[in-house]
C-alpha atoms as a PDB file:
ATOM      1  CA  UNK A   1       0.000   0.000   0.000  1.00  0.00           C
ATOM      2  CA  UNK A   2       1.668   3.205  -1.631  1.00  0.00           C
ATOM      3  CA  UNK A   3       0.028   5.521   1.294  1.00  0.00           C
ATOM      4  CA  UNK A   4       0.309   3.859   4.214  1.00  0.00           C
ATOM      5  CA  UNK A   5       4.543   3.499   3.306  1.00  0.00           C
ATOM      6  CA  UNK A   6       6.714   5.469   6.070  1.00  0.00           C
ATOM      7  CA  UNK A   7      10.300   5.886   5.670  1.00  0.00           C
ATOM      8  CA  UNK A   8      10.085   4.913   9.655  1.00  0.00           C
ATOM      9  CA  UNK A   9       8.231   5.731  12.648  1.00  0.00           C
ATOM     10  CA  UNK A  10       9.277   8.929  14.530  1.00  0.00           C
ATOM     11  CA  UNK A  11       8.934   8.658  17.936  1.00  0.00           C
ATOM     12  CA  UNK A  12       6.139  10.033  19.790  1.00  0.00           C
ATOM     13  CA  UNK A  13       6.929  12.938  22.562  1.00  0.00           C
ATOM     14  CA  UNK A  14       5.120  13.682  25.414  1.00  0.00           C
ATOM     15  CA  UNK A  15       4.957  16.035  28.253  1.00  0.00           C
ATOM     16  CA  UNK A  16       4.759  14.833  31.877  1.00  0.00           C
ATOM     17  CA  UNK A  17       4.263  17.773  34.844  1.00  0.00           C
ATOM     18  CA  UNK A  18       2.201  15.757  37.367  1.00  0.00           C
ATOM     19  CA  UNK A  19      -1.145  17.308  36.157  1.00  0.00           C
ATOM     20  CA  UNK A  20      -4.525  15.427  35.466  1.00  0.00           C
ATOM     21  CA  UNK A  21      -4.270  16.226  31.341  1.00  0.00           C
ATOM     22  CA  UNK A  22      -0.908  15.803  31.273  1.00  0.00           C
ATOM     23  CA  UNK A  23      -1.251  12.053  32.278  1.00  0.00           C
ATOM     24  CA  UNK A  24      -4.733  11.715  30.008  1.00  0.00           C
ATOM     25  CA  UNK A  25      -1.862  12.738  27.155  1.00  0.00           C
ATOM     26  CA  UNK A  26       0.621  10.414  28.425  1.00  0.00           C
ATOM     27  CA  UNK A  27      -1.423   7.684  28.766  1.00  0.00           C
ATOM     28  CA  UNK A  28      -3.027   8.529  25.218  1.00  0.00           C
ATOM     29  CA  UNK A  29       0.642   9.148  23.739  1.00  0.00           C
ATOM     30  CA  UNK A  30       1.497   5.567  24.973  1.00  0.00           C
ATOM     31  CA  UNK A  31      -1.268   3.822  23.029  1.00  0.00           C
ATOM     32  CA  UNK A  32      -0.650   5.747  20.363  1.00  0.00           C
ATOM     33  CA  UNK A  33       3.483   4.756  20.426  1.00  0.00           C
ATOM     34  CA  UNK A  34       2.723   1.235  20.779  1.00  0.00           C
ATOM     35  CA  UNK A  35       0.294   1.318  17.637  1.00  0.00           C
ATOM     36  CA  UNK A  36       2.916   2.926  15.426  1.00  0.00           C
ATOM     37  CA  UNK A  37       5.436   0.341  17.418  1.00  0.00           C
ATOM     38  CA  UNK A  38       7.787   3.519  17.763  1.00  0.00           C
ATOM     39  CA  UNK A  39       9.301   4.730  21.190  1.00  0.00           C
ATOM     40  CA  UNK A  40       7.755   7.342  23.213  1.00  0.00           C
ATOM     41  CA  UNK A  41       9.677   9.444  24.788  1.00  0.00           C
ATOM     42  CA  UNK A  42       8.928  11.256  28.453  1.00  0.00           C
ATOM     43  CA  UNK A  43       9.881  14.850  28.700  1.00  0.00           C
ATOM     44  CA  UNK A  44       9.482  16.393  31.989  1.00  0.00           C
ATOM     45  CA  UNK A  45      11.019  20.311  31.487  1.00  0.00           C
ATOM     46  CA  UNK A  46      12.351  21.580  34.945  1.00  0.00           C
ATOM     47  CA  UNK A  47      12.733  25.262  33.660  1.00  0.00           C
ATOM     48  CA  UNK A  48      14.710  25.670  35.750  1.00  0.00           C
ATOM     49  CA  UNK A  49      17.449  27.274  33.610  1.00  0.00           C
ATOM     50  CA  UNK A  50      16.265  30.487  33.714  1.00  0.00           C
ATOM     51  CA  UNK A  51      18.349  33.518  32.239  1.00  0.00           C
ATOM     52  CA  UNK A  52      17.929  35.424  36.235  1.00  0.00           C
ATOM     53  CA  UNK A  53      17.868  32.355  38.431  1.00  0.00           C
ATOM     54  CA  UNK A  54      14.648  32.324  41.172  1.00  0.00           C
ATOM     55  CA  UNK A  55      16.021  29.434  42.568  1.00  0.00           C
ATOM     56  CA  UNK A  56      18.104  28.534  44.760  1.00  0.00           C
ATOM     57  CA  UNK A  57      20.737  25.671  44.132  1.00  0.00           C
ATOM     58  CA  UNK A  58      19.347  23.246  46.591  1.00  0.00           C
ATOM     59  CA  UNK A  59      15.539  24.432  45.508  1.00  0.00           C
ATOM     60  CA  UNK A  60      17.476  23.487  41.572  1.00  0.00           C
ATOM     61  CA  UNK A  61      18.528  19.731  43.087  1.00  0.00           C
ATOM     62  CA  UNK A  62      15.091  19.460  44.428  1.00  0.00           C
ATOM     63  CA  UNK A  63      13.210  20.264  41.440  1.00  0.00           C
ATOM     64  CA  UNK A  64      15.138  17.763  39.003  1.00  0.00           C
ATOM     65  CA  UNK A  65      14.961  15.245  41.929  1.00  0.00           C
ATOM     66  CA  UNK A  66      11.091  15.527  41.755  1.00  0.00           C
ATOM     67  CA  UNK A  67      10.846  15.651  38.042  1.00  0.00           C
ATOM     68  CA  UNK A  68      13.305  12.067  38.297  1.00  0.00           C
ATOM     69  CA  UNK A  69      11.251  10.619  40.170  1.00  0.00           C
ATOM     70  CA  UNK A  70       7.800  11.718  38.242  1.00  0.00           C
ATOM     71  CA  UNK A  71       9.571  10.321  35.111  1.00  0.00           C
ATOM     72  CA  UNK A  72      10.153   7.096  36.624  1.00  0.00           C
ATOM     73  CA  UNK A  73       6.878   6.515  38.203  1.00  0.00           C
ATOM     74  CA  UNK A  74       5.251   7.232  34.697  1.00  0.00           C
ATOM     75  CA  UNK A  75       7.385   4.683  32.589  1.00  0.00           C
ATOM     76  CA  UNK A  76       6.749   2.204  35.070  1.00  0.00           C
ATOM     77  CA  UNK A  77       2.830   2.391  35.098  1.00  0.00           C
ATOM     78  CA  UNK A  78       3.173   2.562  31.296  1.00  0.00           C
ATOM     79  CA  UNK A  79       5.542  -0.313  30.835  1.00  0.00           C
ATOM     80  CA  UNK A  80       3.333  -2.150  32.951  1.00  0.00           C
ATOM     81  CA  UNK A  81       0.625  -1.379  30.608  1.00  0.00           C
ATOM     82  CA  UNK A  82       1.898  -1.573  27.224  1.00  0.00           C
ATOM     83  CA  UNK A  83       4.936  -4.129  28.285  1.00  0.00           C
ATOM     84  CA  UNK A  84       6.945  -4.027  24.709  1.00  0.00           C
ATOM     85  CA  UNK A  85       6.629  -0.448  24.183  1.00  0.00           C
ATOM     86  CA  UNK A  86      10.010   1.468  24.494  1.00  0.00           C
ATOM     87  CA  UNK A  87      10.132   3.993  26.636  1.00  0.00           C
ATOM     88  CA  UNK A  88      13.152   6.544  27.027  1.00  0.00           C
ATOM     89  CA  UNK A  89      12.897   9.464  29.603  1.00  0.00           C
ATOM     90  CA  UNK A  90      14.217  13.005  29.561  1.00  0.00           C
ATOM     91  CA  UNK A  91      14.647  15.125  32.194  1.00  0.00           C
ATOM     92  CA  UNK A  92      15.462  19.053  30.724  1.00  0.00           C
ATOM     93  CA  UNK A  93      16.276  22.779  32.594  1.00  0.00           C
ATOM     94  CA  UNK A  94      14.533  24.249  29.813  1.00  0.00           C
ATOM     95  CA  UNK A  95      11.622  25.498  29.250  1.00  0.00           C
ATOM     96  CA  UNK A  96       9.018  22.740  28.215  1.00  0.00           C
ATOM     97  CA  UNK A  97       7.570  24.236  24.499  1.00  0.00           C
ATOM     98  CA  UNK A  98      10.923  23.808  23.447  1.00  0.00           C
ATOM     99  CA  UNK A  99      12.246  21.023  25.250  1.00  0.00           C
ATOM    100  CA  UNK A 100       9.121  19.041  23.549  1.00  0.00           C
ATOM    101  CA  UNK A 101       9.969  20.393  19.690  1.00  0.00           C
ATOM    102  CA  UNK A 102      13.709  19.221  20.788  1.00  0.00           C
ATOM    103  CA  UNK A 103      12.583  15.827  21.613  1.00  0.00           C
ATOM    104  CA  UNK A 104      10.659  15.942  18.410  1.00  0.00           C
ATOM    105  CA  UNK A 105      13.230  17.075  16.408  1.00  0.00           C
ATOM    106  CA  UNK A 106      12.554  16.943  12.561  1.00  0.00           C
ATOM    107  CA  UNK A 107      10.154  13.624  12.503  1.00  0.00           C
ATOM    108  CA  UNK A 108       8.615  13.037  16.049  1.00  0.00           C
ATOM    109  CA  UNK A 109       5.142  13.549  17.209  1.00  0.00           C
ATOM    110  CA  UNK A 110       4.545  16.070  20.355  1.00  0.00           C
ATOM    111  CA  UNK A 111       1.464  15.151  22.655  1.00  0.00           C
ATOM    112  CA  UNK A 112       0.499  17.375  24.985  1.00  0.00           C
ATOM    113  CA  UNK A 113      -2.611  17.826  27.268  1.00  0.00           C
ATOM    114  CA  UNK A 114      -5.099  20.780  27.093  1.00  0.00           C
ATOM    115  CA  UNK A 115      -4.199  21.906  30.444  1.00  0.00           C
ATOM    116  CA  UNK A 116      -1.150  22.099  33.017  1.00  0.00           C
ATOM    117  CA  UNK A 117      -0.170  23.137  36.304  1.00  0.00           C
ATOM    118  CA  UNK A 118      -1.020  26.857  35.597  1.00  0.00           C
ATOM    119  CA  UNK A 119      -3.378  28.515  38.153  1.00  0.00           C
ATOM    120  CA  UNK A 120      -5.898  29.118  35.514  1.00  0.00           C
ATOM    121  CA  UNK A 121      -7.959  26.310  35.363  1.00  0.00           C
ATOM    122  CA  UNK A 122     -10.717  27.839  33.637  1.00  0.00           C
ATOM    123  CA  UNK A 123      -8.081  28.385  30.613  1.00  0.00           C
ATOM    124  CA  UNK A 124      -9.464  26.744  27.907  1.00  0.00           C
ATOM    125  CA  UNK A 125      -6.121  25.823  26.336  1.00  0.00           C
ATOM    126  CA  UNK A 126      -2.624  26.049  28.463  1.00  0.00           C
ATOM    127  CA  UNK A 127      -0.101  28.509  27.704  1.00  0.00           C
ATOM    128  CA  UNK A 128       2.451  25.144  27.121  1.00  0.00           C
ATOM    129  CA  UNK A 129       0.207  23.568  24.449  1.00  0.00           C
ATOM    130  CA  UNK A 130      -0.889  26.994  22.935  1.00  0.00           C
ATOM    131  CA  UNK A 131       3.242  27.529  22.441  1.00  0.00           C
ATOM    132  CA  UNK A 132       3.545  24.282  20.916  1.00  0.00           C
ATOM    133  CA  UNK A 133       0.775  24.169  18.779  1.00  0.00           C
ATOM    134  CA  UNK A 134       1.588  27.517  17.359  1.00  0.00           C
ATOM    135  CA  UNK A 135       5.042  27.169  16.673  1.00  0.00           C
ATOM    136  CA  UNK A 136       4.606  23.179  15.172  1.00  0.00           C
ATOM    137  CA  UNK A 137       7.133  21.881  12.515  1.00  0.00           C
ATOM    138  CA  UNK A 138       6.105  18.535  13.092  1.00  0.00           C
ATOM    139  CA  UNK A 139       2.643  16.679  13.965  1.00  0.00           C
ATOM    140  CA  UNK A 140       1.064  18.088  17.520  1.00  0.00           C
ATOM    141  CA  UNK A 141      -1.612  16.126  19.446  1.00  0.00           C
ATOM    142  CA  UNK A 142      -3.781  17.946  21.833  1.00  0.00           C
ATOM    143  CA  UNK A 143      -5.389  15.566  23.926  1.00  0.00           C
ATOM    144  CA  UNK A 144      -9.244  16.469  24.776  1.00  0.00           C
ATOM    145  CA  UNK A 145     -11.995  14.608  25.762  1.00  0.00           C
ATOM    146  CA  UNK A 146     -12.342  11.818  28.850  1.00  0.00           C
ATOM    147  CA  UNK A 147      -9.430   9.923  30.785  1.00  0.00           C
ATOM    148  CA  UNK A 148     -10.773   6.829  28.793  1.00  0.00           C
ATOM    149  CA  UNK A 149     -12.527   7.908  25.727  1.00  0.00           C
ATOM    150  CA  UNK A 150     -15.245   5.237  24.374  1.00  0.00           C
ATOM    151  CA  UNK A 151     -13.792   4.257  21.223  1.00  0.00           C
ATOM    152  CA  UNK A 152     -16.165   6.346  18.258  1.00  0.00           C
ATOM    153  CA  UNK A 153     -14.595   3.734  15.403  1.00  0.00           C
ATOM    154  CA  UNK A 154     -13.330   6.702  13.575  1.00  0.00           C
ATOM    155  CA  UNK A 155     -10.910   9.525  12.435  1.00  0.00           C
ATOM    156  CA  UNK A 156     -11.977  12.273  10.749  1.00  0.00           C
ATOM    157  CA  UNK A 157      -9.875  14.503   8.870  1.00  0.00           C
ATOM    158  CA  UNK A 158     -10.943  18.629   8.352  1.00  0.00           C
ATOM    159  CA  UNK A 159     -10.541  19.495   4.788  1.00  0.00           C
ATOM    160  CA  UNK A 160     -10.481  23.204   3.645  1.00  0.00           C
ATOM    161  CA  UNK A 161      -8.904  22.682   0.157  1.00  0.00           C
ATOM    162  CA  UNK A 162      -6.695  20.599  -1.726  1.00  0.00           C
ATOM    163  CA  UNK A 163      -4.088  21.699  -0.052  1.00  0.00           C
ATOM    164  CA  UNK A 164      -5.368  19.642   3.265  1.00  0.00           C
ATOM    165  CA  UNK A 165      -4.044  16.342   1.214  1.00  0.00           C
ATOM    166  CA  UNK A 166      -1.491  15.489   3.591  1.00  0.00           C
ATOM    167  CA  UNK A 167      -3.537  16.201   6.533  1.00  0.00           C
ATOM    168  CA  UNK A 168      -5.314  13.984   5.105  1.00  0.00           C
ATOM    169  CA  UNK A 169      -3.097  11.661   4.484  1.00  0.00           C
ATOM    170  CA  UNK A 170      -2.043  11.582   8.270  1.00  0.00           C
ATOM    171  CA  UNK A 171      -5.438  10.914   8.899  1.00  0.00           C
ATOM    172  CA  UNK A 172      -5.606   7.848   6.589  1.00  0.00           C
ATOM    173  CA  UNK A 173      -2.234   6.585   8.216  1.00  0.00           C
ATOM    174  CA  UNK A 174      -3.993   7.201  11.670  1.00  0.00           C
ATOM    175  CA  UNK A 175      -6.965   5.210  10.532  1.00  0.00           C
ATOM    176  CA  UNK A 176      -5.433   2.122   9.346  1.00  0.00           C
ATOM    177  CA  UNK A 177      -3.600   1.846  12.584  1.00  0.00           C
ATOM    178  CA  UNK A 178      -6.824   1.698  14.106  1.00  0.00           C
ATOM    179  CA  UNK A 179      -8.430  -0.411  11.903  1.00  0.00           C
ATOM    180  CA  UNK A 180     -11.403   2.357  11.468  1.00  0.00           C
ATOM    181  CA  UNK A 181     -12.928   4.087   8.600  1.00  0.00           C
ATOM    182  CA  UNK A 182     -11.735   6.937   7.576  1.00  0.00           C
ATOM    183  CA  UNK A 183     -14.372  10.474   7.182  1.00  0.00           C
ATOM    184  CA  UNK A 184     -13.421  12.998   5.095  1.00  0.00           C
ATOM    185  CA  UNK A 185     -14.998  16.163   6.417  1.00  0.00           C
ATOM    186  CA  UNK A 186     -15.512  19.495   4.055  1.00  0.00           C
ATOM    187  CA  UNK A 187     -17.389  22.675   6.016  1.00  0.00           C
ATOM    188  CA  UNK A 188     -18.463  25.815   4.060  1.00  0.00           C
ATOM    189  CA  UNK A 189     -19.622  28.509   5.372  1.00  0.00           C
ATOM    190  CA  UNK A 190     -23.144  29.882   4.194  1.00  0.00           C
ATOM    191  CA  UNK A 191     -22.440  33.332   5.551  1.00  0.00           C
ATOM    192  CA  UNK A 192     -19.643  33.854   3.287  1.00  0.00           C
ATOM    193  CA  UNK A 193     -21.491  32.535  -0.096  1.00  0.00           C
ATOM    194  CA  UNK A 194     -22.861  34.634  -3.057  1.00  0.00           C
ATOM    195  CA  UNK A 195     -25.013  34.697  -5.955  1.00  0.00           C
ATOM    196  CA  UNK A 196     -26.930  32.024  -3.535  1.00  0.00           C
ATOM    197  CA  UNK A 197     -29.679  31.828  -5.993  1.00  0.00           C
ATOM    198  CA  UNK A 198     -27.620  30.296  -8.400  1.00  0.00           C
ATOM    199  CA  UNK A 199     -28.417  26.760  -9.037  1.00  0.00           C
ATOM    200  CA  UNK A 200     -27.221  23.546 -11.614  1.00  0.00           C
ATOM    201  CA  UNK A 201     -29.783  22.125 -13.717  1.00  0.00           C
ATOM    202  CA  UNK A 202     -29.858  18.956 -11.694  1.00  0.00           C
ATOM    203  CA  UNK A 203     -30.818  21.312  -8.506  1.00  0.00           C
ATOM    204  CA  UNK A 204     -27.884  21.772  -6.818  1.00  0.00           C
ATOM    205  CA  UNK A 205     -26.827  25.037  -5.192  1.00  0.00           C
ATOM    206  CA  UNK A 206     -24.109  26.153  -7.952  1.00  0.00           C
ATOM    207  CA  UNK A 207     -22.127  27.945  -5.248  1.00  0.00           C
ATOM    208  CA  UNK A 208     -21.587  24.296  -4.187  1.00  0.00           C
ATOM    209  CA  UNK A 209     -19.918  23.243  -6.973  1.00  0.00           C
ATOM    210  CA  UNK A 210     -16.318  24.664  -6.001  1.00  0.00           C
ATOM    211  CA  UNK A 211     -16.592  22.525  -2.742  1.00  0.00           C
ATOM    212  CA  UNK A 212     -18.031  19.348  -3.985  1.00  0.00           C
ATOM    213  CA  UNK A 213     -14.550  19.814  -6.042  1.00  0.00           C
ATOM    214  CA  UNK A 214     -12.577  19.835  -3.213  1.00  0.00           C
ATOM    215  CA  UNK A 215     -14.041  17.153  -1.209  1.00  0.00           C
ATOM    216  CA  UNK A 216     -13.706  14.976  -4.792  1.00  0.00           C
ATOM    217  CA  UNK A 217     -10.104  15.837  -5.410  1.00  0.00           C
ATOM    218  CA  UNK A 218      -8.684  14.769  -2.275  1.00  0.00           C
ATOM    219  CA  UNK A 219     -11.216  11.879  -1.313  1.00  0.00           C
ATOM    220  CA  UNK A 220     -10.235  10.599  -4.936  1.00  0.00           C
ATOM    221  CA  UNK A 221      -6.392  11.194  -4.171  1.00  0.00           C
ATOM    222  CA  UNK A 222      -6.923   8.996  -0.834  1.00  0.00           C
ATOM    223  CA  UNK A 223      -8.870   6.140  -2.188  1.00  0.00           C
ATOM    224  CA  UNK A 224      -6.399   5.548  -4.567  1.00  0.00           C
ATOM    225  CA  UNK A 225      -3.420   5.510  -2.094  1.00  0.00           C
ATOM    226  CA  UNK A 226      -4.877   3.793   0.459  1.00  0.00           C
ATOM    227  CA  UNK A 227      -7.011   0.950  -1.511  1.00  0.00           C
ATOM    228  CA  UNK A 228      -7.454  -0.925   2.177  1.00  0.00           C
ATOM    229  CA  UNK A 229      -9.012   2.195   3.815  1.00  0.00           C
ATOM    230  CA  UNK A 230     -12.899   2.824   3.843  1.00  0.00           C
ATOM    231  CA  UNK A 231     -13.577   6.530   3.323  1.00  0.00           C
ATOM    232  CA  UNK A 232     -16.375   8.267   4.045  1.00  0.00           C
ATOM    233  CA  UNK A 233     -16.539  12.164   1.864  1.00  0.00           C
ATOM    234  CA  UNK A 234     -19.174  14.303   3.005  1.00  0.00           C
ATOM    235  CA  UNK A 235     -19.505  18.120   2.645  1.00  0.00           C
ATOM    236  CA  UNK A 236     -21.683  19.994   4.395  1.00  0.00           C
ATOM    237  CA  UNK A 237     -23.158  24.010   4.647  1.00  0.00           C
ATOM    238  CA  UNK A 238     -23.191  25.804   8.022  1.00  0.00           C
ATOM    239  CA  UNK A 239     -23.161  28.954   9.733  1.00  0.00           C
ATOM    240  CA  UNK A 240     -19.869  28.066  11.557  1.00  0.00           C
ATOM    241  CA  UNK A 241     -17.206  26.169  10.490  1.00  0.00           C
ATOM    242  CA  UNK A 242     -15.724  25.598  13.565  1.00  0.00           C
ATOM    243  CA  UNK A 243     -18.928  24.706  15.139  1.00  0.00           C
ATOM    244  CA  UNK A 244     -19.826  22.168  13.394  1.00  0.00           C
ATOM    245  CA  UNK A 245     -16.386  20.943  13.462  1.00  0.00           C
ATOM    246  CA  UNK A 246     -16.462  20.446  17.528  1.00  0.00           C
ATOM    247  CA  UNK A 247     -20.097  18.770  16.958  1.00  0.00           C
ATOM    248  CA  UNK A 248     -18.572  16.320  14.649  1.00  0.00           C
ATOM    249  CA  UNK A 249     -15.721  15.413  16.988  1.00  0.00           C
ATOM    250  CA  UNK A 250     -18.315  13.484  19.395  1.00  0.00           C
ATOM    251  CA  UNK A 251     -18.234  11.023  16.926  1.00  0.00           C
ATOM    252  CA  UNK A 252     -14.495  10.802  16.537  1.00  0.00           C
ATOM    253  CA  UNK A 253     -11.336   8.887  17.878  1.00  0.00           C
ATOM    254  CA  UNK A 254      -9.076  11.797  16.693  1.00  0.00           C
ATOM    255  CA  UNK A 255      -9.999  14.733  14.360  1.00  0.00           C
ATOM    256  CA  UNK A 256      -6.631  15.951  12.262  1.00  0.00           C
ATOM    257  CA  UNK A 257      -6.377  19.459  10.892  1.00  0.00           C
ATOM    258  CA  UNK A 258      -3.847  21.134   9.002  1.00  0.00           C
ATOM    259  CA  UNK A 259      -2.453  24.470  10.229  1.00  0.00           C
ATOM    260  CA  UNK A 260      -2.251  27.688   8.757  1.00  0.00           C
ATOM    261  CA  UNK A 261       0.405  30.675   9.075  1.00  0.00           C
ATOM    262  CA  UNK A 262      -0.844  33.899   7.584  1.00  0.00           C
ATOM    263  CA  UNK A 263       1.035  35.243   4.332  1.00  0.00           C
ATOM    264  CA  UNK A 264       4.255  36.878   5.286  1.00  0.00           C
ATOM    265  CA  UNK A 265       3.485  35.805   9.063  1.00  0.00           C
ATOM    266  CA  UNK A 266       5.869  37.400  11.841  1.00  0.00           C
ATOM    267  CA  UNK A 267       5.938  34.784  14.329  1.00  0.00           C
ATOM    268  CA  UNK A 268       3.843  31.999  14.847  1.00  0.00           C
ATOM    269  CA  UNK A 269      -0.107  31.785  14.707  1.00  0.00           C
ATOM    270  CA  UNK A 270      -2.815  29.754  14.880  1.00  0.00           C
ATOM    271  CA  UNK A 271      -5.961  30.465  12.792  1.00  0.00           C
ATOM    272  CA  UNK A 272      -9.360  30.937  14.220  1.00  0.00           C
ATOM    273  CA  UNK A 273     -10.591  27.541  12.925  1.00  0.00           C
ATOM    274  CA  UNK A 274      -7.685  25.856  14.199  1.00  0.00           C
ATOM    275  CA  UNK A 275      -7.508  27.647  17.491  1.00  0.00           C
ATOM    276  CA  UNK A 276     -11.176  26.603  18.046  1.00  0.00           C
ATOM    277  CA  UNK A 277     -10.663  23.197  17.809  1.00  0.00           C
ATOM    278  CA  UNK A 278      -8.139  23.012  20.013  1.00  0.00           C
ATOM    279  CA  UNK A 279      -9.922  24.553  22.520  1.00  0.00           C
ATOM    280  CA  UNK A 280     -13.232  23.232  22.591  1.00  0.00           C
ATOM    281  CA  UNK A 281     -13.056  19.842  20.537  1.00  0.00           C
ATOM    282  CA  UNK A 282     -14.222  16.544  22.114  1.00  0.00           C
ATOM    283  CA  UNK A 283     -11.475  14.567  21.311  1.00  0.00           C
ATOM    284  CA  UNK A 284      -7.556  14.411  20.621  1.00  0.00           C
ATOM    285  CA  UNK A 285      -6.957  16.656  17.847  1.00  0.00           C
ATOM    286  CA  UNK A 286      -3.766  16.439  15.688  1.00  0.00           C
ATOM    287  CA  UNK A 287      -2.212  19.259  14.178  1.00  0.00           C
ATOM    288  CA  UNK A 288      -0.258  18.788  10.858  1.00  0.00           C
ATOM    289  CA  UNK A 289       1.291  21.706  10.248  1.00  0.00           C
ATOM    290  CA  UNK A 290       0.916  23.507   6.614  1.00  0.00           C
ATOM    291  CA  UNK A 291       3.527  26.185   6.079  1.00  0.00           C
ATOM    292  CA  UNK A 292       4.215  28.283   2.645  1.00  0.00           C
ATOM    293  CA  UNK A 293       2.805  30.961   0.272  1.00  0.00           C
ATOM    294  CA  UNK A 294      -1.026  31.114   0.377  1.00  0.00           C
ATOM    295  CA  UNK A 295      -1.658  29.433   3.598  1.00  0.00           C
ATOM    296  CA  UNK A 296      -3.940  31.806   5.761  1.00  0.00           C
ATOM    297  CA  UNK A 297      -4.307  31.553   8.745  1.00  0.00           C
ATOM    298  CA  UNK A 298      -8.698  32.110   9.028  1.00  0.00           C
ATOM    299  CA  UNK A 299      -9.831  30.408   5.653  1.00  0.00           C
END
């Protein structure tokens, strides 16, 4: 199978800090690892090298003592769990955004959770996975939804244009290691339409027509890679994009999404659509990120 062909596994990256959604990620990231049959790697970032040290030396030893020991308790529970899975541990001073892309380097997968240790726990996405997300060269997972998700017996992949081919491409990778179908999923928004009246002779809404496209020209491109793989193509009209987006993630193992940088971009961004999902989806979402001329950030 031409698609489903990998050069090799990277290795999948994930942080640990002791909070509730960091372990949902680990324990996520693990599964996820042993699936691929690649290592995952535990990165627990001390940042504790700090241009104007707040710490003292001793406070220093206690810190990377603690984050040690926190490393070791996690690969035990998930070497007990998933017993061939390799597991290698890295304890940093840095700062953990870029102690994660480090770990990563040029083919690795970062997990993270939703939330951290921050004292805003009404924050809908933490400042760590918000950095991470937004500055991706490689894939990103954000880890949403329950401690133990009930398996949905899908992926679904967001398409905005042809462009989205590789995201969806990691989708259909994603799918076949789950042994799940494979949904396709291509949201217009009415708002943004014109000429509505405008109709094909078979009664079809003519402003339509571009999408239905779209949807064809990378459902086709899919099918024909990965021959194995059911996949479902469905377009759909709505009022928000990104709502119906979330909606559509109940039904969902893992929604991918390809990100956006604005034209001539001065740092990193998220777009709206992307930043939405990350915040409010109901399960893991994967970022693929989509970099180069054309690629706006709120399309």
């Amino acid at each position: 199978m031409n698609g489903a062909a990998r050069s090799g596994p990277g290795r999948v990256v994930v942080g640990v800090d002791g909070s509730p959604s960091a372990h949902t990620a680990v324990t996520w990231a693990a599964a996820e690892a042993d699936l691929r049959g690649s290592t995952l790697c535990l990165v627990h970032a001390a940042d504790t090298d700090a241009p104007v040290p707040c710490l003292s030396e001793a406070e220093i030893v206690r810190s990377r003592r603690a984050g040690r020991e926190l490393l070791d308790r996690t690969a035990e529970t998930i070497t007990a769990r998933h017993p061939g899975l390799a597991v290698v541990e890295e304890l940093t001073d840095g700062p953990a955004p870029g102690s994660l892309r480090r770990a990563a380097a040029l083919t690795g997968t970062v997990v993270v959770g939703h939330r951290g240790l921050g004292g805003f726990s009404s924050l809908l996405l933490g400042s760590v996975g918000l950095e991470v997300a937004a500055a991706a060269t490689t894939p990103v997972v954000v880890v949403r939804g329950a401690t133990e998700p009930v398996e949905a017996g899908a992926v679904l992949a967001a398409v905005r244009d042809e462009a989205d081919v590789d995201c969806a491409r990691a989708a259909a990778r994603e799918a076949l290691l789950r042994k799940v179908p494979l949904r396709l999923l291509h949201i217009w928004n009415v708002g943004s339409a014109t000429g509505s009246r405008a109709a094909s002779r078979d009664g079809c809404d003519g402003n339509a027509r571009p999408h239905v496209r779209v949807l064809t020209s990378v459902s086709d491109r899919i099918r024909e890679e990965f021959p194995d793989l059911t996949v479902q193509a469905e377009g759909q009209k709505s009022h928000s994009v990104p709502g119906a987006l979330v909606d559509a993630s109940h039904h969902a193992d893992l929604l991918v999404v390809g990100g956006r940088r604005s034209p001539g971009h001065l740092g990193p961004t998220l777009g709206r659509i992307t930043l939405a999902l990350l915040q409010h989806a109901h399960c893991p979402v994967e970022l693929i990120p989509r970099q180069g001329p054309g690629h706006g950030s709120t399309s």
